[in-house]
PDB file of N, CA and C in Angstrom:
ATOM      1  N   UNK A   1      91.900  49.112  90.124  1.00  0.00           N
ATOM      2  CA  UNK A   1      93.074  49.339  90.912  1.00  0.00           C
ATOM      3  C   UNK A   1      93.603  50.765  90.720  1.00  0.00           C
ATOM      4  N   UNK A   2      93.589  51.424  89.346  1.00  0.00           N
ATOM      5  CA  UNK A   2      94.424  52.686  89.136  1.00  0.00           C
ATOM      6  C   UNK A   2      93.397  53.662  89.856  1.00  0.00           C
ATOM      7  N   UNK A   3      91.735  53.292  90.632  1.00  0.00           N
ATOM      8  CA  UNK A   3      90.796  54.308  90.746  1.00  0.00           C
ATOM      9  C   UNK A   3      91.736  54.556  91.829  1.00  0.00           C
ATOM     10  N   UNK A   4      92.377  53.594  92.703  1.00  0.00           N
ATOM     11  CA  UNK A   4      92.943  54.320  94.328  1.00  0.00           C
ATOM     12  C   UNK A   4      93.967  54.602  94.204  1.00  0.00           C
ATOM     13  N   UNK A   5      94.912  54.695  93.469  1.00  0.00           N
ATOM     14  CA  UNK A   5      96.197  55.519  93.503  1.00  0.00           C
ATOM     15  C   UNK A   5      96.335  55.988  92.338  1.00  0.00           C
ATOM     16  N   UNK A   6      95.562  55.911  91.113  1.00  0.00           N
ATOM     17  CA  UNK A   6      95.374  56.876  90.350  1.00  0.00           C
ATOM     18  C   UNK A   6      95.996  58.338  90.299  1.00  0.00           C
ATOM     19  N   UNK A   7      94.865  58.746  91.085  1.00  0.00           N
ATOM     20  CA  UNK A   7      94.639  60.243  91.330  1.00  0.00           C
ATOM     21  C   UNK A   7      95.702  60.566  91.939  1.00  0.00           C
ATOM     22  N   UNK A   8      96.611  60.116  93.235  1.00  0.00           N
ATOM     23  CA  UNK A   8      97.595  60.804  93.445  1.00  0.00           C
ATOM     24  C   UNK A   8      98.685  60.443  92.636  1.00  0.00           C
ATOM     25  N   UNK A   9      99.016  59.237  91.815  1.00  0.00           N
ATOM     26  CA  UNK A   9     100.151  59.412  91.327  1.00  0.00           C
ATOM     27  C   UNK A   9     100.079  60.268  90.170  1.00  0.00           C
ATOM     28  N   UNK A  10      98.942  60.498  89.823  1.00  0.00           N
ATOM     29  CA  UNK A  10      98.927  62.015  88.841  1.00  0.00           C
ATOM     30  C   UNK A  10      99.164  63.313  89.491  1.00  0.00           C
ATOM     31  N   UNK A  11      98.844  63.529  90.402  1.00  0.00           N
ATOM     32  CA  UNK A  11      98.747  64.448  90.913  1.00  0.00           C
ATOM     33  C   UNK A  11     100.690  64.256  91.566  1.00  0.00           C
ATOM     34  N   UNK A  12     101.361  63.482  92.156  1.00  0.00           N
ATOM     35  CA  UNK A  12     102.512  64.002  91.754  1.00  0.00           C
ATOM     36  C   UNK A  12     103.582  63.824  90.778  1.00  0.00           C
ATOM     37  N   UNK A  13     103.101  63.269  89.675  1.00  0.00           N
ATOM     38  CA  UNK A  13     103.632  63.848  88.663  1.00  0.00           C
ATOM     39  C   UNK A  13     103.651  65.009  88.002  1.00  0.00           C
ATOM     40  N   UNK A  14     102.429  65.495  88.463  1.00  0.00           N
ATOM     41  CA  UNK A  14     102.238  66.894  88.052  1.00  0.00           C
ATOM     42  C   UNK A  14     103.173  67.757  88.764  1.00  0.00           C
ATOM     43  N   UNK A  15     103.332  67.355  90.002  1.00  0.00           N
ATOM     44  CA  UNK A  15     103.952  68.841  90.633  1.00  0.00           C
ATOM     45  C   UNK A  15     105.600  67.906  90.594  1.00  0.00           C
ATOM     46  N   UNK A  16     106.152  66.758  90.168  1.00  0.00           N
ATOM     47  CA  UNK A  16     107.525  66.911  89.767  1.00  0.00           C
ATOM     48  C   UNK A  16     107.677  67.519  88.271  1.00  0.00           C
ATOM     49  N   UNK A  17     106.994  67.551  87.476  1.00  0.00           N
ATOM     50  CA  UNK A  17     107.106  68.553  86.288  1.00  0.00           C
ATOM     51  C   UNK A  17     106.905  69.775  86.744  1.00  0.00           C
ATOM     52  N   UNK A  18     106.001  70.486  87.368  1.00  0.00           N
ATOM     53  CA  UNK A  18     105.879  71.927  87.758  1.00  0.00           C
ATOM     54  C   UNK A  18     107.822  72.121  88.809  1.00  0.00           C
ATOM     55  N   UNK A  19     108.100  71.243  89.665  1.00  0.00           N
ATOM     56  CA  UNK A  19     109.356  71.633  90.240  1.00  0.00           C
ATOM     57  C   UNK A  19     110.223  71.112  89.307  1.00  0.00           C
ATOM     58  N   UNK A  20     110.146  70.690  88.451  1.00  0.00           N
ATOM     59  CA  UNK A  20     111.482  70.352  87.371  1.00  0.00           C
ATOM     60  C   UNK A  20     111.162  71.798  86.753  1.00  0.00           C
ATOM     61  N   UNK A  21     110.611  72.126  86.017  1.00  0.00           N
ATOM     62  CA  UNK A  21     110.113  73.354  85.288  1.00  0.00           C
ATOM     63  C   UNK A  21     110.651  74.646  86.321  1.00  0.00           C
ATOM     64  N   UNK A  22     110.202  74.616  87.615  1.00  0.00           N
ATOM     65  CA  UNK A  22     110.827  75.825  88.129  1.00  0.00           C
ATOM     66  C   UNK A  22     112.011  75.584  88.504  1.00  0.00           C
ATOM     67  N   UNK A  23     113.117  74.596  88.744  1.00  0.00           N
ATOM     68  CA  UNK A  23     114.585  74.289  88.683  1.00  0.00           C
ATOM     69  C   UNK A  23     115.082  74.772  87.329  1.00  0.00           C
ATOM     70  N   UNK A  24     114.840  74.389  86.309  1.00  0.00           N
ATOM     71  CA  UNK A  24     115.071  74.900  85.254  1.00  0.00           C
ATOM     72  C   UNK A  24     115.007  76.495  85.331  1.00  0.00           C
ATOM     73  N   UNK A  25     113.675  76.850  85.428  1.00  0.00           N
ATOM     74  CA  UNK A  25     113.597  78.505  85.294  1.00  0.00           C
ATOM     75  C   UNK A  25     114.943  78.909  86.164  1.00  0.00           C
ATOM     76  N   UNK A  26     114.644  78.498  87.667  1.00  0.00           N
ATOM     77  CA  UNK A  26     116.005  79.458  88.631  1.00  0.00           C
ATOM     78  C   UNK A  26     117.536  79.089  87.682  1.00  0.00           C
ATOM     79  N   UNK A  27     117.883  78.234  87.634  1.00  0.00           N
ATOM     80  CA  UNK A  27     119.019  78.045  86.675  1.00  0.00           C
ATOM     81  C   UNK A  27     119.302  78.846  85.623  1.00  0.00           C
ATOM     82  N   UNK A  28     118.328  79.244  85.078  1.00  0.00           N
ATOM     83  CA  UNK A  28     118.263  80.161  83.910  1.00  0.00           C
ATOM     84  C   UNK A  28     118.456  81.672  84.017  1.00  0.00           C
ATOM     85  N   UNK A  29     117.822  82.050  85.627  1.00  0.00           N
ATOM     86  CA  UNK A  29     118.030  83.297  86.045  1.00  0.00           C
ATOM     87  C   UNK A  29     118.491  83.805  86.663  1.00  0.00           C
ATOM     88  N   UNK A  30     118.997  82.948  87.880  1.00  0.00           N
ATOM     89  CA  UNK A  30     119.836  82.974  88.763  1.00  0.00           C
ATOM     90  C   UNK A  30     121.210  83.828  88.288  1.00  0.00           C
ATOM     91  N   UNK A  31     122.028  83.388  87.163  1.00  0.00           N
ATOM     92  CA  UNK A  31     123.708  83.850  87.057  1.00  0.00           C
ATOM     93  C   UNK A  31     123.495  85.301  86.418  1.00  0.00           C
ATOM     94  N   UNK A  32     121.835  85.366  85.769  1.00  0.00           N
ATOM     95  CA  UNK A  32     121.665  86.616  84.919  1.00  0.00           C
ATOM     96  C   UNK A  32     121.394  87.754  86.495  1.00  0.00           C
ATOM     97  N   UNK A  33     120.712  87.183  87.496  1.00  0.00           N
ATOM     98  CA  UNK A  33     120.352  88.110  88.585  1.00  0.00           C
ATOM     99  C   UNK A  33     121.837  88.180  89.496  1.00  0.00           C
ATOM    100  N   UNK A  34     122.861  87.382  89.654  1.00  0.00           N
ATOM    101  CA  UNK A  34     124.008  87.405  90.098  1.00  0.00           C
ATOM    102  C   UNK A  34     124.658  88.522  89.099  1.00  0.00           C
ATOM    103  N   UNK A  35     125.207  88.331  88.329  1.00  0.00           N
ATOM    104  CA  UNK A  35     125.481  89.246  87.364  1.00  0.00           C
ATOM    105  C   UNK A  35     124.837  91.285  87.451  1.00  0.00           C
ATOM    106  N   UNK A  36     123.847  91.014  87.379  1.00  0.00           N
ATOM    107  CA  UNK A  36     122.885  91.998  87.647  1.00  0.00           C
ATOM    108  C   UNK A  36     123.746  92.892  88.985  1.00  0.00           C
ATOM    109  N   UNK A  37     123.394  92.251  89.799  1.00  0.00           N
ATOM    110  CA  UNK A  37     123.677  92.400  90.813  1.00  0.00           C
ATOM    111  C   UNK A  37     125.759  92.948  91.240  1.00  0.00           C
ATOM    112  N   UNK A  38     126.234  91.810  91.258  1.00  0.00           N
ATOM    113  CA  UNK A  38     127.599  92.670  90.688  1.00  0.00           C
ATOM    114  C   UNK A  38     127.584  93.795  90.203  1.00  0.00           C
ATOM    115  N   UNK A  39     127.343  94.362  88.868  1.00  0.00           N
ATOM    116  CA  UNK A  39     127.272  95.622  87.932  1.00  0.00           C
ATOM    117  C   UNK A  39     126.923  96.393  89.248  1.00  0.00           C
ATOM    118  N   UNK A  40     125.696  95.940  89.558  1.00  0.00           N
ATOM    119  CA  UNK A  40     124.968  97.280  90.561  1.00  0.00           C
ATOM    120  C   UNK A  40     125.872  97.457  91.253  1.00  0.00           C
ATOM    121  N   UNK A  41     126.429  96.594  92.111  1.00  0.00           N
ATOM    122  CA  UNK A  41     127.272  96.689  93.582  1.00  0.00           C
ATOM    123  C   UNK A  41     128.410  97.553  93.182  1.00  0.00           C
ATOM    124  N   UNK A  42     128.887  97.475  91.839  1.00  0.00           N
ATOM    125  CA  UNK A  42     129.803  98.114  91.097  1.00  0.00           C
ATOM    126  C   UNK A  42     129.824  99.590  90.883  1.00  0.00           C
ATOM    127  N   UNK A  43     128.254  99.638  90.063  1.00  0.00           N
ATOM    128  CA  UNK A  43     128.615 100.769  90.123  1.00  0.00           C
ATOM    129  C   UNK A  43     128.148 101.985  91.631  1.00  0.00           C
ATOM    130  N   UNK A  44     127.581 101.102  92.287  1.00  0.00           N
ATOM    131  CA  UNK A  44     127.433 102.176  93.762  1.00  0.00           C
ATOM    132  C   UNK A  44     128.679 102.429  94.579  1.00  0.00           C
ATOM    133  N   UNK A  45     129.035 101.337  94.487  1.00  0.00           N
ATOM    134  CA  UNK A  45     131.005 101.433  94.819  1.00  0.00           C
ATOM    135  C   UNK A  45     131.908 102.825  94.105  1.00  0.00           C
ATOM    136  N   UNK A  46     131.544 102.949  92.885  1.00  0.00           N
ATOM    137  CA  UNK A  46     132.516 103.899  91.769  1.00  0.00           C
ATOM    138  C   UNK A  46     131.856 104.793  92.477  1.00  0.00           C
ATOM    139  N   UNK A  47     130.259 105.023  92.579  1.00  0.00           N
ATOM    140  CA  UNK A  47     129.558 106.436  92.978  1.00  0.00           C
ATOM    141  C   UNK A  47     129.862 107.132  93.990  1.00  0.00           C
ATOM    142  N   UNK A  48     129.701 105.829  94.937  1.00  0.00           N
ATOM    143  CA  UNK A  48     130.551 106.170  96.536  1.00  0.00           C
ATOM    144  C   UNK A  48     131.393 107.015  96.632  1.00  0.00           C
ATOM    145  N   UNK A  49     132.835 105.880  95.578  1.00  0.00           N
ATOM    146  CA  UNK A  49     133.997 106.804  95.465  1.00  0.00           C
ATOM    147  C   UNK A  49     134.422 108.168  94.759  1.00  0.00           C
ATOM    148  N   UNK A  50     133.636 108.059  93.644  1.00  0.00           N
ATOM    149  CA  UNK A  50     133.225 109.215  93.387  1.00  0.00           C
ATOM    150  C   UNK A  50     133.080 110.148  93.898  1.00  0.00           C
ATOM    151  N   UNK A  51     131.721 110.652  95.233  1.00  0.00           N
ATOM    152  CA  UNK A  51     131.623 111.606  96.095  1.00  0.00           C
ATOM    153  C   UNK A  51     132.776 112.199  96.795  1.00  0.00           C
ATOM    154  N   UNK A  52     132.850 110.898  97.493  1.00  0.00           N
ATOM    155  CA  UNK A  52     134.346 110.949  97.982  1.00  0.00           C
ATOM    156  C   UNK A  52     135.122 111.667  97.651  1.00  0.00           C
ATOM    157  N   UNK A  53     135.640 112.127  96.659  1.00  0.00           N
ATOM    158  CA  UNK A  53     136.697 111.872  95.665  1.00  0.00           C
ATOM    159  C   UNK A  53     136.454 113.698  95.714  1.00  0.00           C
ATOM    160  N   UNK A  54     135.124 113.929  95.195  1.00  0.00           N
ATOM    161  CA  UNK A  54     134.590 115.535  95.497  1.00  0.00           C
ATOM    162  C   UNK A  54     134.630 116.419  96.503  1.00  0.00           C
ATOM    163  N   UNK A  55     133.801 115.927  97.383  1.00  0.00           N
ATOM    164  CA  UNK A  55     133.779 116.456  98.657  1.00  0.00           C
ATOM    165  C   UNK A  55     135.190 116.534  99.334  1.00  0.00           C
ATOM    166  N   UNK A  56     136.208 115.613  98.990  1.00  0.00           N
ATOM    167  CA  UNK A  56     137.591 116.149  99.369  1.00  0.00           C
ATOM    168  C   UNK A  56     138.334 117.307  98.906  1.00  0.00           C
ATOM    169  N   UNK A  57     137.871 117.058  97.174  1.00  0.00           N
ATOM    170  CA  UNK A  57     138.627 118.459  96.233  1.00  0.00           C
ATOM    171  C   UNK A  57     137.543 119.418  96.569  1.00  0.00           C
ATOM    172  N   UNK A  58     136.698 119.386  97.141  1.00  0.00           N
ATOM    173  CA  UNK A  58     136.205 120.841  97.803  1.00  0.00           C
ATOM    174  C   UNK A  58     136.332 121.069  98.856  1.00  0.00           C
ATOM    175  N   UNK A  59     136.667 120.433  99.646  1.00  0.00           N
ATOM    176  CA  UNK A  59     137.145 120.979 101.126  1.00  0.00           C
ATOM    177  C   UNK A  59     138.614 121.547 100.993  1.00  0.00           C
ATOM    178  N   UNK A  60     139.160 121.155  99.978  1.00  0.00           N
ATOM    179  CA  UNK A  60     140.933 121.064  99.790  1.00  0.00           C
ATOM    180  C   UNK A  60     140.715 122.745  98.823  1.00  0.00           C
ATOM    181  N   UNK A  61     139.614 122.732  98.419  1.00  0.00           N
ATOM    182  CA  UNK A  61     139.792 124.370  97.642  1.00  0.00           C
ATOM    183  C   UNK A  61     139.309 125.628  98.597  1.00  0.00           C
ATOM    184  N   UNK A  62     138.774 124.747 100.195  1.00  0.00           N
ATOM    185  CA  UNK A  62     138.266 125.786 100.920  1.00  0.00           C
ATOM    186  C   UNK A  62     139.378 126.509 101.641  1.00  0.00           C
TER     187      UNK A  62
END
């Protein structure tokens, strides 16, 4: 009996451990790549303003 459904109920058990395993991974990396991401957005924002910030005090010294 296990020769005919054997094989596939191994076969998806295998791939609910492989998608439990990669749920886990994204969970794990996800808030670190959110995070990541913020900082960046952050600091291109400051840089932005930054320029900004220049290119005015040099037009204002022209």
């Amino acid at each position: 009996m296990w020769q005919y459904f054997g094989p596939d109920f191994a076969f998806d058990v295998v791939k609910g451990v492989v998608a439990g395993i990669a749920s886990l991974a994204f969970q794990v990396v996800a808030p670190r790549t959110f995070r990541a991401a913020r900082q960046f957005r952050a600091r291109w924002v400051a840089r932005k303003y930054a320029r900004q910030a220049r290119r005015k005090a040099a037009k204002e010294e022209s």
